[in-house]
PDB file of N, CA and C in Angstrom:
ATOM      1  N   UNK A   1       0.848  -1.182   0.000  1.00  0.00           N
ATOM      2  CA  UNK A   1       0.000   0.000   0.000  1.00  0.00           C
ATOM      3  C   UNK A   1       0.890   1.240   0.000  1.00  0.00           C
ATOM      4  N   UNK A   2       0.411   2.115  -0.896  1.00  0.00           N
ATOM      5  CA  UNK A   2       1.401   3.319  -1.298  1.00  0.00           C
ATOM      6  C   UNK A   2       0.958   4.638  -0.279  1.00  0.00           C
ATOM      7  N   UNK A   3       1.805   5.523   0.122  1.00  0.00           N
ATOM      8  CA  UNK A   3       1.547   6.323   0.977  1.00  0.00           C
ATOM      9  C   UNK A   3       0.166   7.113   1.172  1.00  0.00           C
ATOM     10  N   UNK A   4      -0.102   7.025  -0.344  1.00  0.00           N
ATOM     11  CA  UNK A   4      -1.563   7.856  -0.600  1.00  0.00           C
ATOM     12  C   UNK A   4      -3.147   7.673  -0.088  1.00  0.00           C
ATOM     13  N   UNK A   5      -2.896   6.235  -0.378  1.00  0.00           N
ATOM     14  CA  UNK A   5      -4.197   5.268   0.227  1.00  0.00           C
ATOM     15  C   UNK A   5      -3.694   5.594   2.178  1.00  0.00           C
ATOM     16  N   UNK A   6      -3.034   5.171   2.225  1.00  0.00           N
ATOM     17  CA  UNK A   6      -2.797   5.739   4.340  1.00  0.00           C
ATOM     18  C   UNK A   6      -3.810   7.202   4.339  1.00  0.00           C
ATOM     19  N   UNK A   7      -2.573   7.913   3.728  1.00  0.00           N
ATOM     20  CA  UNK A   7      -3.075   9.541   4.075  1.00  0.00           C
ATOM     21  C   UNK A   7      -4.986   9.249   4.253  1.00  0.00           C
ATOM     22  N   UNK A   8      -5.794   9.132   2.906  1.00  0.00           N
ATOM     23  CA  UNK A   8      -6.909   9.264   1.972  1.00  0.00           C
ATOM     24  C   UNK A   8      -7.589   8.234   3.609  1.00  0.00           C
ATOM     25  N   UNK A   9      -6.962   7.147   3.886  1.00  0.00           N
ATOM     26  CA  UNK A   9      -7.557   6.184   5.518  1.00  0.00           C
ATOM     27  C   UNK A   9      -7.369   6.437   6.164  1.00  0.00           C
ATOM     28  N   UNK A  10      -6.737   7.497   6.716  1.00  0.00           N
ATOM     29  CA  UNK A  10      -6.770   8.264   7.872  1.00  0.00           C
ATOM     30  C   UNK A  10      -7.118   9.932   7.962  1.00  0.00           C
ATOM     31  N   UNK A  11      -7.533  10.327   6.654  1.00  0.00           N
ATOM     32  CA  UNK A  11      -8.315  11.390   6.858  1.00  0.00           C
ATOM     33  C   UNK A  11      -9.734  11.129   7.294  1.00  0.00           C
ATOM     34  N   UNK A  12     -10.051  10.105   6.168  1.00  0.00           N
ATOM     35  CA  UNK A  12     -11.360   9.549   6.235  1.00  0.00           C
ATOM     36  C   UNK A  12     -12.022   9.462   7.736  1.00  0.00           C
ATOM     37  N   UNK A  13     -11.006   8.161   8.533  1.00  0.00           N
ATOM     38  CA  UNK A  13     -11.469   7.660   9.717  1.00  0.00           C
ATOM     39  C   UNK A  13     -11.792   9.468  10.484  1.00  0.00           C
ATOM     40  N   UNK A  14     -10.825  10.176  10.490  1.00  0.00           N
ATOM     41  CA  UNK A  14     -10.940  11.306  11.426  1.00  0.00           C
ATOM     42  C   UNK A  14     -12.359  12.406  10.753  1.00  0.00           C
ATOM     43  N   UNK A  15     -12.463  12.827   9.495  1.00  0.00           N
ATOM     44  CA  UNK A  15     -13.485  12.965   9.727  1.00  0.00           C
ATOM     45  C   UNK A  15     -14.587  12.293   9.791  1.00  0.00           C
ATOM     46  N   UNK A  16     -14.453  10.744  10.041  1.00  0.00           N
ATOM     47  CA  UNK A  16     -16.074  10.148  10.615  1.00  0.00           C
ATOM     48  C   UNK A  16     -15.846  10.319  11.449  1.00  0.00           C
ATOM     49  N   UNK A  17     -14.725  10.450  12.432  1.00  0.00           N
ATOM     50  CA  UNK A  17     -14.587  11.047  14.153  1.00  0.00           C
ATOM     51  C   UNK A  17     -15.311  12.141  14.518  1.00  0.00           C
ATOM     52  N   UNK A  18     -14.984  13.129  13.547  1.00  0.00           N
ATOM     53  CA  UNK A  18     -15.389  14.487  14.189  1.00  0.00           C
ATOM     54  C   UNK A  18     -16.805  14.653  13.606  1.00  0.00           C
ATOM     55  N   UNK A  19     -17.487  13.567  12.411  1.00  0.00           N
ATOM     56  CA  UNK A  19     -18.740  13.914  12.432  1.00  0.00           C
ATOM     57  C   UNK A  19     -19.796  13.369  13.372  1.00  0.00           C
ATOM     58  N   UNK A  20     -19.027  11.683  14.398  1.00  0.00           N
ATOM     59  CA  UNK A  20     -19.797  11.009  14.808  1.00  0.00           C
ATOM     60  C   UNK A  20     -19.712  12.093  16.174  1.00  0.00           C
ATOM     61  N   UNK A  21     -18.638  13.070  16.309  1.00  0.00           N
ATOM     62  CA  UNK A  21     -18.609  13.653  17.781  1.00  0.00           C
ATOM     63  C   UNK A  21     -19.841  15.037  17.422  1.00  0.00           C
ATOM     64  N   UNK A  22     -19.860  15.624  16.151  1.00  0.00           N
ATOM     65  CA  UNK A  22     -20.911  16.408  15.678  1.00  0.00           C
ATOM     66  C   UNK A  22     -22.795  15.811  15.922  1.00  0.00           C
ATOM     67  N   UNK A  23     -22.801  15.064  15.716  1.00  0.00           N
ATOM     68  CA  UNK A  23     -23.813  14.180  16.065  1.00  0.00           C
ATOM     69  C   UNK A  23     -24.546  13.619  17.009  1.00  0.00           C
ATOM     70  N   UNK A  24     -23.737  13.386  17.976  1.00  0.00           N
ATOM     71  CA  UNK A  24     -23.652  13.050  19.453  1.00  0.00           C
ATOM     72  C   UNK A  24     -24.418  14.495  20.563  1.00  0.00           C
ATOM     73  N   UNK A  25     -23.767  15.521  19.962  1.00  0.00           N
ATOM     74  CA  UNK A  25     -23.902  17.030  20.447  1.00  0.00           C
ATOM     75  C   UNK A  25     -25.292  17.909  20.414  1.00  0.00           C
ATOM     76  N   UNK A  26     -26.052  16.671  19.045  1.00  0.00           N
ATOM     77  CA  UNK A  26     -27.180  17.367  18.908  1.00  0.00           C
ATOM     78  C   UNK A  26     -28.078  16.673  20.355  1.00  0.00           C
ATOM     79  N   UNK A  27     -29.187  17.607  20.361  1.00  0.00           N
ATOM     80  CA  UNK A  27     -30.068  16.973  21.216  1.00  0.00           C
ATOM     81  C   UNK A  27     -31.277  17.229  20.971  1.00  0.00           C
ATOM     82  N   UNK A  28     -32.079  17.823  20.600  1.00  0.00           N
ATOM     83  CA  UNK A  28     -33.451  18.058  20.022  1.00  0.00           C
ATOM     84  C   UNK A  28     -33.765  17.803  18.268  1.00  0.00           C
ATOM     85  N   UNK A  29     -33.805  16.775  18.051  1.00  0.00           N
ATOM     86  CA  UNK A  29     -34.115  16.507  16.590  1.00  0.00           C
ATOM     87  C   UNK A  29     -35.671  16.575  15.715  1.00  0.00           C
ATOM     88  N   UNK A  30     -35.884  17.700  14.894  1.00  0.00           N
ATOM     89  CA  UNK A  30     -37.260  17.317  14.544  1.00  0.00           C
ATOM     90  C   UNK A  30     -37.264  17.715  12.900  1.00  0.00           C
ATOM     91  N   UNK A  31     -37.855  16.865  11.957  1.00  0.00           N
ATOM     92  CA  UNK A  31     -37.528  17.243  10.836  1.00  0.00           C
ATOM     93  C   UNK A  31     -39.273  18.339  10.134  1.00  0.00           C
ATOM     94  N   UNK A  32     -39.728  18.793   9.349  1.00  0.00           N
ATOM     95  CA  UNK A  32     -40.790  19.824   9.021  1.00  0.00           C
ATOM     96  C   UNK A  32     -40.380  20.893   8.737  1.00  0.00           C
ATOM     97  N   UNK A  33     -41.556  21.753   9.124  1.00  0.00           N
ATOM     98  CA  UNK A  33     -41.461  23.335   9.070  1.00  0.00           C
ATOM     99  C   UNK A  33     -42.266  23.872  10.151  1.00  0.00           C
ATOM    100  N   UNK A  34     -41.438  25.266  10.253  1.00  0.00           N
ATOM    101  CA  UNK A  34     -42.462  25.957  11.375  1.00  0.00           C
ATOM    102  C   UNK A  34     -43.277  27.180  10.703  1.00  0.00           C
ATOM    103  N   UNK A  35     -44.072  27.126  10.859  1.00  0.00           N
ATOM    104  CA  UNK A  35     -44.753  28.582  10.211  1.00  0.00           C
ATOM    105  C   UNK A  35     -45.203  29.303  11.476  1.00  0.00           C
ATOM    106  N   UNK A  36     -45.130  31.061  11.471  1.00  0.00           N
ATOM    107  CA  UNK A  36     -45.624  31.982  12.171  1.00  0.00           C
ATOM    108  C   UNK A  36     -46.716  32.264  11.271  1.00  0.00           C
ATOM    109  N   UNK A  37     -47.638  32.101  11.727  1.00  0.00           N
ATOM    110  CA  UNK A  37     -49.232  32.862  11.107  1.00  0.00           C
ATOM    111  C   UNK A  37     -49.754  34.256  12.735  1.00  0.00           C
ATOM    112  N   UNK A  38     -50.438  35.102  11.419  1.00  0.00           N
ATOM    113  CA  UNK A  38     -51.222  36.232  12.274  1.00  0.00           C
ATOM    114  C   UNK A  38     -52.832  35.636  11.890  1.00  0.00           C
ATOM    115  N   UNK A  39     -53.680  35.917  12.603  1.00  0.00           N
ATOM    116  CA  UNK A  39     -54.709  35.258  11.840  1.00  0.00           C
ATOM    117  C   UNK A  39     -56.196  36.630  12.072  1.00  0.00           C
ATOM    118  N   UNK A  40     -57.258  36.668  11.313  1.00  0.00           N
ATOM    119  CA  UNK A  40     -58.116  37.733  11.713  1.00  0.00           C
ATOM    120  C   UNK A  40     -59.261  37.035  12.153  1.00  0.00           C
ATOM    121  N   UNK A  41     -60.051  37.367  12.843  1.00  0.00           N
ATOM    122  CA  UNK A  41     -60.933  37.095  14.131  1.00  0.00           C
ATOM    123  C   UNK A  41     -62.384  36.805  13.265  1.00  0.00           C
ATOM    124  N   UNK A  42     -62.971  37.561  12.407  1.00  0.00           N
ATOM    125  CA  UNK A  42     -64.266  37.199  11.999  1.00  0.00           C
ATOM    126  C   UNK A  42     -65.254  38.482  12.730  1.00  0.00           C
ATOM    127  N   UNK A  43     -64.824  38.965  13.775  1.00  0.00           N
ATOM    128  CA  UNK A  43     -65.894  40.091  13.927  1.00  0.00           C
ATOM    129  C   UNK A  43     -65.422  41.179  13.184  1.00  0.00           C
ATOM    130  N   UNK A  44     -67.025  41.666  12.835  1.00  0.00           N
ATOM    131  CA  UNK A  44     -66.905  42.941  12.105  1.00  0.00           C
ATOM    132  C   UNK A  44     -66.370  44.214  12.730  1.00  0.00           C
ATOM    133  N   UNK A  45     -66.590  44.267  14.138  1.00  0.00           N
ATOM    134  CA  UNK A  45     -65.821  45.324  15.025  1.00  0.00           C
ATOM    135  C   UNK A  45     -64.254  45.290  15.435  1.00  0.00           C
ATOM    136  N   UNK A  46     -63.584  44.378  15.248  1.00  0.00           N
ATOM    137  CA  UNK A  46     -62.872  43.965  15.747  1.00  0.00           C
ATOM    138  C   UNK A  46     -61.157  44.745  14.911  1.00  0.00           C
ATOM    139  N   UNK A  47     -60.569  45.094  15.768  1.00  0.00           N
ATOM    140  CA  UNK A  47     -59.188  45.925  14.752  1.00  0.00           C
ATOM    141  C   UNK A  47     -58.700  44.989  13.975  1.00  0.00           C
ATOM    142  N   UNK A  48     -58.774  43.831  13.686  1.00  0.00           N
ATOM    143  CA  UNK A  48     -58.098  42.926  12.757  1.00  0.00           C
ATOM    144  C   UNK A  48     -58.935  43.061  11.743  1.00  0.00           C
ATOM    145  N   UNK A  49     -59.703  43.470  11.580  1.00  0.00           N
ATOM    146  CA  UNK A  49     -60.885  43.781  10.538  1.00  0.00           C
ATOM    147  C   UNK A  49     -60.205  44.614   9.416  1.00  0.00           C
ATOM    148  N   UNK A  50     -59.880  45.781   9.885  1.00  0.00           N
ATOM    149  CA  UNK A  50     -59.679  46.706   9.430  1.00  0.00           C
ATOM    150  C   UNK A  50     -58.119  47.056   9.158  1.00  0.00           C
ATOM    151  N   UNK A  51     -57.149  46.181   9.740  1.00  0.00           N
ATOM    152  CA  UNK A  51     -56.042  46.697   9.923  1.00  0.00           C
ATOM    153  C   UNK A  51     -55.226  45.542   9.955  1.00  0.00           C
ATOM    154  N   UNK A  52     -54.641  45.003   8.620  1.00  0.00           N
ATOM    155  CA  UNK A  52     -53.833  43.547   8.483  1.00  0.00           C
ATOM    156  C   UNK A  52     -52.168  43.986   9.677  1.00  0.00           C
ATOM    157  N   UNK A  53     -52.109  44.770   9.968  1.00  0.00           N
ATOM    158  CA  UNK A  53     -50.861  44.992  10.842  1.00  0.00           C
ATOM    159  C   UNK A  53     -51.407  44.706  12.417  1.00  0.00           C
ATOM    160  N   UNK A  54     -52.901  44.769  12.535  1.00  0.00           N
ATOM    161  CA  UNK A  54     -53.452  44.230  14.050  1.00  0.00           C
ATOM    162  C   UNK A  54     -54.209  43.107  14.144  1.00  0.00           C
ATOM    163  N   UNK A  55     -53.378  42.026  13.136  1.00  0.00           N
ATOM    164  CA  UNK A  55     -54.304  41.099  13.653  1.00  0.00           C
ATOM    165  C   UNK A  55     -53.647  40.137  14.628  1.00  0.00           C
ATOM    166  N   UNK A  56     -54.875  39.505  14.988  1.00  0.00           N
ATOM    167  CA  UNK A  56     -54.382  38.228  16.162  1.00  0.00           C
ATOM    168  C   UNK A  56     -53.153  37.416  16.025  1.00  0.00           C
ATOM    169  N   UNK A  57     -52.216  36.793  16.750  1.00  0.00           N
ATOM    170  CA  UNK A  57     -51.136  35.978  16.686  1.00  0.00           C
ATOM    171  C   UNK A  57     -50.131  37.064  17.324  1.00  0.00           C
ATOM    172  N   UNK A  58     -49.043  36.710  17.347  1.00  0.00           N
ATOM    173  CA  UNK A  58     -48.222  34.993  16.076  1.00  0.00           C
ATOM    174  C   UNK A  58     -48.833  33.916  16.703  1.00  0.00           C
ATOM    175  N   UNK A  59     -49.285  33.083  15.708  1.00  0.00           N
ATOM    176  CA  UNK A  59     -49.087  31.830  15.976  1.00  0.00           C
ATOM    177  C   UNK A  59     -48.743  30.639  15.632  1.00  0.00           C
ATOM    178  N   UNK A  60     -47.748  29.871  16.486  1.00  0.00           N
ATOM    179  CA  UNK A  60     -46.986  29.194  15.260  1.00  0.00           C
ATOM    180  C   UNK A  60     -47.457  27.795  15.114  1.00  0.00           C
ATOM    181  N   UNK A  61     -47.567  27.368  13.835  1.00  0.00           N
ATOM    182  CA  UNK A  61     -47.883  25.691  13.574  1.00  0.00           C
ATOM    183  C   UNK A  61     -46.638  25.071  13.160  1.00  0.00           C
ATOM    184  N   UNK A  62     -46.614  23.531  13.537  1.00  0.00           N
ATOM    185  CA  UNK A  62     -45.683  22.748  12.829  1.00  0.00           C
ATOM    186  C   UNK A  62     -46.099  21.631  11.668  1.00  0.00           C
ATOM    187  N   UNK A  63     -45.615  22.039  10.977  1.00  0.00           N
ATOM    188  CA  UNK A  63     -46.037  21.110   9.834  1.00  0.00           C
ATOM    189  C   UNK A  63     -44.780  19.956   9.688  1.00  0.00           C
ATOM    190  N   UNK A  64     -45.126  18.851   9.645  1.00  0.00           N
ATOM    191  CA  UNK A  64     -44.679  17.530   9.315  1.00  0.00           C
ATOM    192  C   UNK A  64     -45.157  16.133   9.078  1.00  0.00           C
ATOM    193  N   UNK A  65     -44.498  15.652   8.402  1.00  0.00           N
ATOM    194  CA  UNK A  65     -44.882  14.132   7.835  1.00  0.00           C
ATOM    195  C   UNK A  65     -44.761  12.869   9.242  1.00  0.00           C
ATOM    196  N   UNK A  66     -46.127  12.726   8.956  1.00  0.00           N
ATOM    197  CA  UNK A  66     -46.535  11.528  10.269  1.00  0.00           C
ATOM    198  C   UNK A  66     -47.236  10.297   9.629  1.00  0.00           C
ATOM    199  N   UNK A  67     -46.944   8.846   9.880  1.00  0.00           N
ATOM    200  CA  UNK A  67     -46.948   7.974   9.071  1.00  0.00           C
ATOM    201  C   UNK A  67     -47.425   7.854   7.974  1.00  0.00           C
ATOM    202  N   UNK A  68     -46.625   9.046   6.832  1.00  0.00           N
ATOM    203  CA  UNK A  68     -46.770   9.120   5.812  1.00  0.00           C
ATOM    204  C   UNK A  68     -47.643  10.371   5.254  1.00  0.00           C
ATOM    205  N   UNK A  69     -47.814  10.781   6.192  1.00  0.00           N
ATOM    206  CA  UNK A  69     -49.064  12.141   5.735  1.00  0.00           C
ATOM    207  C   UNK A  69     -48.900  13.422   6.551  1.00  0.00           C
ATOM    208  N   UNK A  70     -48.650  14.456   5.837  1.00  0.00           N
ATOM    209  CA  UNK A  70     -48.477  16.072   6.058  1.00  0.00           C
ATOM    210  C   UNK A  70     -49.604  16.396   7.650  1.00  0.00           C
ATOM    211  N   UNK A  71     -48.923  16.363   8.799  1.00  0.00           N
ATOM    212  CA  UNK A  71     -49.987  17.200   9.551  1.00  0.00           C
ATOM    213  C   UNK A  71     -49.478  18.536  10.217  1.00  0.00           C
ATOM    214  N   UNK A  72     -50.151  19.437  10.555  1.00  0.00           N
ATOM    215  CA  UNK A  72     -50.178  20.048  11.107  1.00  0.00           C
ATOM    216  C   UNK A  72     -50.378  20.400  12.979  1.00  0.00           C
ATOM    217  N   UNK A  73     -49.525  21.064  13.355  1.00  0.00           N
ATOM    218  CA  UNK A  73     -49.646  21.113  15.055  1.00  0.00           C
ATOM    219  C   UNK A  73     -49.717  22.854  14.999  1.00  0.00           C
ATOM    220  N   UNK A  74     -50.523  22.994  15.989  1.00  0.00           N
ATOM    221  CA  UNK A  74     -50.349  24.828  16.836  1.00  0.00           C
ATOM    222  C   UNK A  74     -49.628  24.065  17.963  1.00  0.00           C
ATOM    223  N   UNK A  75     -48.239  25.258  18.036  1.00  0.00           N
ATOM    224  CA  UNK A  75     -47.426  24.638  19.134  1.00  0.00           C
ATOM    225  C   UNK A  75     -47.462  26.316  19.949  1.00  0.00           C
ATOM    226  N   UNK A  76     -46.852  26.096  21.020  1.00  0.00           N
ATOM    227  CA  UNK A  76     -46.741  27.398  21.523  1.00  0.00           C
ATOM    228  C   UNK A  76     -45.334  28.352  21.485  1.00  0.00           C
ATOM    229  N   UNK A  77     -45.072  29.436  21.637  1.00  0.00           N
ATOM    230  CA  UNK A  77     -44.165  30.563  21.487  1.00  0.00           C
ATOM    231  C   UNK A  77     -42.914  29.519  22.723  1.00  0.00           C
ATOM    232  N   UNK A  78     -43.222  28.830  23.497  1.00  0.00           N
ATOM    233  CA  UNK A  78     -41.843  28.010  23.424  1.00  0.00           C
ATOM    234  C   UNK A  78     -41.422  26.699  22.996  1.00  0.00           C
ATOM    235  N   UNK A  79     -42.584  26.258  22.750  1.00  0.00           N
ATOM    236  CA  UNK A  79     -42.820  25.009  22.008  1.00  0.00           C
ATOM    237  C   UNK A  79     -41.242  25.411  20.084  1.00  0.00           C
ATOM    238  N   UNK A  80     -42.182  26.325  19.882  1.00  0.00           N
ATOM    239  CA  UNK A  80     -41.928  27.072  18.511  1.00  0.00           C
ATOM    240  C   UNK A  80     -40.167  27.549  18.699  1.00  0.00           C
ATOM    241  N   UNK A  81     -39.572  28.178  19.587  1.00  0.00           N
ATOM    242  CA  UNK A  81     -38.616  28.150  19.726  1.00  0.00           C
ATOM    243  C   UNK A  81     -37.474  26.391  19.787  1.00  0.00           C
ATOM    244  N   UNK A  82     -38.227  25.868  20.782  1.00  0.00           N
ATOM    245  CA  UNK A  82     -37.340  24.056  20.365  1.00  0.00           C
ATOM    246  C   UNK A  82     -37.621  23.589  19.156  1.00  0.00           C
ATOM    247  N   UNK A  83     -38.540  24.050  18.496  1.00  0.00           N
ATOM    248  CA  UNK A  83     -39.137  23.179  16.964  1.00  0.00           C
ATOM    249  C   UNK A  83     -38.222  24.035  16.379  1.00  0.00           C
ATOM    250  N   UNK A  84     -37.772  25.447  16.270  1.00  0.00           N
ATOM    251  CA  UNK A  84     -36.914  26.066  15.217  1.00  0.00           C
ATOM    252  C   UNK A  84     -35.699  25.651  15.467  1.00  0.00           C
ATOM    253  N   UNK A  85     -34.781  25.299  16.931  1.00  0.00           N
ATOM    254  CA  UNK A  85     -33.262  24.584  16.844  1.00  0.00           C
ATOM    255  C   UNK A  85     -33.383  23.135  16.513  1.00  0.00           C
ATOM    256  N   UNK A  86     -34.272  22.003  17.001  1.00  0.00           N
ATOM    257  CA  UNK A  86     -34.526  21.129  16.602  1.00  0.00           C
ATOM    258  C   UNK A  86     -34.429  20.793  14.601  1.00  0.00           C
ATOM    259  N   UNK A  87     -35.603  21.526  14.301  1.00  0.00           N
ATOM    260  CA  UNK A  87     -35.157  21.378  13.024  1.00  0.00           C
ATOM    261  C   UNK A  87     -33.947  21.786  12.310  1.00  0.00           C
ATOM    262  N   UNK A  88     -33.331  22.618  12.569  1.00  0.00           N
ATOM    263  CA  UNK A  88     -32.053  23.154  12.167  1.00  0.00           C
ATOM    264  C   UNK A  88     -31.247  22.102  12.344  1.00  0.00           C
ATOM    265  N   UNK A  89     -31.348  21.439  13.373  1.00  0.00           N
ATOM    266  CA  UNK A  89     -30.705  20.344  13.969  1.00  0.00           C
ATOM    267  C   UNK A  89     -30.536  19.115  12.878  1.00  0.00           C
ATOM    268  N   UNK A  90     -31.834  18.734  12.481  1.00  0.00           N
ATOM    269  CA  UNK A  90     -32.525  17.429  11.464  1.00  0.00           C
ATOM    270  C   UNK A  90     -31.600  17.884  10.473  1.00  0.00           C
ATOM    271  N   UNK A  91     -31.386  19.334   9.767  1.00  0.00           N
ATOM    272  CA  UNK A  91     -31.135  19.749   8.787  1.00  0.00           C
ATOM    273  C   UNK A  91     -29.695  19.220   8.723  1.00  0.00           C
ATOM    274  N   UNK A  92     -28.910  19.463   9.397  1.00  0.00           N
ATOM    275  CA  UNK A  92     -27.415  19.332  10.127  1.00  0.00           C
ATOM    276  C   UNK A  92     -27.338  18.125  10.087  1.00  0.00           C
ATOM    277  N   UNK A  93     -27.945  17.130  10.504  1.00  0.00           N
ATOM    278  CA  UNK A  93     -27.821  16.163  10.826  1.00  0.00           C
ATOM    279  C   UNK A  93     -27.708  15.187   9.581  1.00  0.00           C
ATOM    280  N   UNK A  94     -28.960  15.465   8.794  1.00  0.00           N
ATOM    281  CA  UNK A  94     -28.721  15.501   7.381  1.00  0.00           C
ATOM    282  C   UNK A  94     -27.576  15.527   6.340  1.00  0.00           C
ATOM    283  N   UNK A  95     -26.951  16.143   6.605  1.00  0.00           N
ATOM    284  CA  UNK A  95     -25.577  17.152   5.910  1.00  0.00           C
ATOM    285  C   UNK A  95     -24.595  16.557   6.719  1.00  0.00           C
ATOM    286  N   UNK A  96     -24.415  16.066   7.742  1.00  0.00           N
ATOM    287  CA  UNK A  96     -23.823  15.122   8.421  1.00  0.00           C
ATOM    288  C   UNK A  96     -23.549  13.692   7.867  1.00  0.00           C
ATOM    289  N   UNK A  97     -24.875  13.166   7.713  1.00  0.00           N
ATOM    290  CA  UNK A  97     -25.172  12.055   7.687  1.00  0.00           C
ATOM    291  C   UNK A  97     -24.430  11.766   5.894  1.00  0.00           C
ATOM    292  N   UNK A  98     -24.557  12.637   4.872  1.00  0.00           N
ATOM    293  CA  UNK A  98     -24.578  12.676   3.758  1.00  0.00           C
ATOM    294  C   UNK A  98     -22.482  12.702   3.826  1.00  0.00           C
ATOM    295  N   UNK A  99     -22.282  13.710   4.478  1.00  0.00           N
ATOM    296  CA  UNK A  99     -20.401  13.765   4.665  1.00  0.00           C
ATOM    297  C   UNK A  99     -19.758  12.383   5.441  1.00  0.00           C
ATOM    298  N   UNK A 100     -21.068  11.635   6.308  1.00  0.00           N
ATOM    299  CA  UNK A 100     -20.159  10.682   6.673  1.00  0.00           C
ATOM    300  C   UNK A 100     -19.941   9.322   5.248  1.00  0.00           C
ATOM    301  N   UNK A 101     -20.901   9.471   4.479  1.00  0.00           N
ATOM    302  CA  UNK A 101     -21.966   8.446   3.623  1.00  0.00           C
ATOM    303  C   UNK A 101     -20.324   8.881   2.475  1.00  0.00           C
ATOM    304  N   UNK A 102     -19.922  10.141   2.057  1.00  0.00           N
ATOM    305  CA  UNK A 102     -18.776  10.305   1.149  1.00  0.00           C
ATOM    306  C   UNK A 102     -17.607   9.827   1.880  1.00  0.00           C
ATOM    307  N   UNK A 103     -17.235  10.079   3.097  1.00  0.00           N
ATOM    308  CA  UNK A 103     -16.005   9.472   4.047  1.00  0.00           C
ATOM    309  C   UNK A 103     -15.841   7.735   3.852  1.00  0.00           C
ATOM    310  N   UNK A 104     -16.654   7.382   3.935  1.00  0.00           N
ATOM    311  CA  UNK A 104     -17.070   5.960   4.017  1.00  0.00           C
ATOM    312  C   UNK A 104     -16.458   5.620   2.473  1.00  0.00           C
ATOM    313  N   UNK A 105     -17.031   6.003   1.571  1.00  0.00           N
ATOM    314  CA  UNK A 105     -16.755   5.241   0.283  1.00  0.00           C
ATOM    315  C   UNK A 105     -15.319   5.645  -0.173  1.00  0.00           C
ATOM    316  N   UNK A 106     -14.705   6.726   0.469  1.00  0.00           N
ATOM    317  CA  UNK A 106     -13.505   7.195   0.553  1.00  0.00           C
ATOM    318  C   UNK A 106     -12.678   5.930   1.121  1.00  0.00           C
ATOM    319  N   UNK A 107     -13.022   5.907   2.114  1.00  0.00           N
ATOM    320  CA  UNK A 107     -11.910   4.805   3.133  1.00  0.00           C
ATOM    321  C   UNK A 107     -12.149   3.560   2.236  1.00  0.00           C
ATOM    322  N   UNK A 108     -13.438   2.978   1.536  1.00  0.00           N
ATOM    323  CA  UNK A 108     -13.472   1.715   1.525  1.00  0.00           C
ATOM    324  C   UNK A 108     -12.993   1.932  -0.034  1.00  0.00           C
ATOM    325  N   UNK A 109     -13.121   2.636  -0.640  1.00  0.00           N
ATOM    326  CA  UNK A 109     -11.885   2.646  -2.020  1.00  0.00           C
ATOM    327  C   UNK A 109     -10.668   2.662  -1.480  1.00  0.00           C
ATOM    328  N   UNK A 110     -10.218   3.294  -0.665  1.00  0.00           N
ATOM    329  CA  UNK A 110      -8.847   3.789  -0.076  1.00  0.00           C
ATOM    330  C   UNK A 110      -8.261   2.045   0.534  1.00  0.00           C
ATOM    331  N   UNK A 111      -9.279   1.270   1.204  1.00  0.00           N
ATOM    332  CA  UNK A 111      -8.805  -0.271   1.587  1.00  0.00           C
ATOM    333  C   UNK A 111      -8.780  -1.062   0.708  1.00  0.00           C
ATOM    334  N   UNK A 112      -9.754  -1.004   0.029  1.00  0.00           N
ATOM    335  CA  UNK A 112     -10.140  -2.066  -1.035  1.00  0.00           C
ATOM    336  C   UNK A 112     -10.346  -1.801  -2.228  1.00  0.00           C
ATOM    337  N   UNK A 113      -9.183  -1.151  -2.853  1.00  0.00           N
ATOM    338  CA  UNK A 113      -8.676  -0.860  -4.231  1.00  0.00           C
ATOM    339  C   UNK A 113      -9.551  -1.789  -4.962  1.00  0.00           C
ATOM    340  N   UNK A 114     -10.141  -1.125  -6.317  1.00  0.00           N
ATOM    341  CA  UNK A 114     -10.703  -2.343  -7.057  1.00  0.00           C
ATOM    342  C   UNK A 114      -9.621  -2.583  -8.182  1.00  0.00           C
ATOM    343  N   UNK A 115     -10.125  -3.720  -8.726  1.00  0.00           N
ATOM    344  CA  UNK A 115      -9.209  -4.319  -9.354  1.00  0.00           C
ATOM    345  C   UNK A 115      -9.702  -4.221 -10.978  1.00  0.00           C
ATOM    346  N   UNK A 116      -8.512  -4.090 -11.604  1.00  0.00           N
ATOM    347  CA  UNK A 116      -9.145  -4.084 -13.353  1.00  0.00           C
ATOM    348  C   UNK A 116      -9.377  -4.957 -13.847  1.00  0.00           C
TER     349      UNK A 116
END
């Protein structure tokens, strides 16, 4: 084995190190979306009537896929704060998962040279 394949197997192994230690770090995982909605009330007296800058809210929903189908949640103003690092999180984790998935086929070309 020529110096190159080492280097190419021991970069590899280290960054699956530092992605499996990236990974480990997360702690709130949720994959969706969060939406802030304002919403207007339905009475005719009411300042949301008249004035799209006074209406009711924020309020935030979570939208995500649940055995297989789009639902929706109203979560609350701290609920909505863990659902926005959480998902950021999924996102990361993602992008993680995808850099360890290139490391991998790195090392295992890098061991197991194919043959012509």
């Amino acid at each position: 084995m020529s110096h190159r394949p080492k280097t190419i197997i021991k970069q590899a192994r280290e960054r699956i190190a530092r992605i499996r230690d990236a990974l480990s770090a997360i702690d709130y995982l949720c994959s969706g979306t969060l939406l802030e909605r304002t919403k207007v009330c339905g009475k005719p007296g009411c300042r949301c009537a008249k004035d799209p800058s006074a209406r009711h809210g924020p309020y935030f929903e979570w939208g995500h896929m649940k055995g297989g189908k789009l639902v929706h949640r109203t979560v609350s103003p701290e609920q909505a704060a863990i659902l926005q690092l959480a998902i950021a999180n999924h996102r990361k984790a993602k992008k993680l998962m995808q850099a360890w998935e290139e490391a991998t086929e790195r090392l295992f070309d890098a061991e197991a040279p194919r043959k012509p």
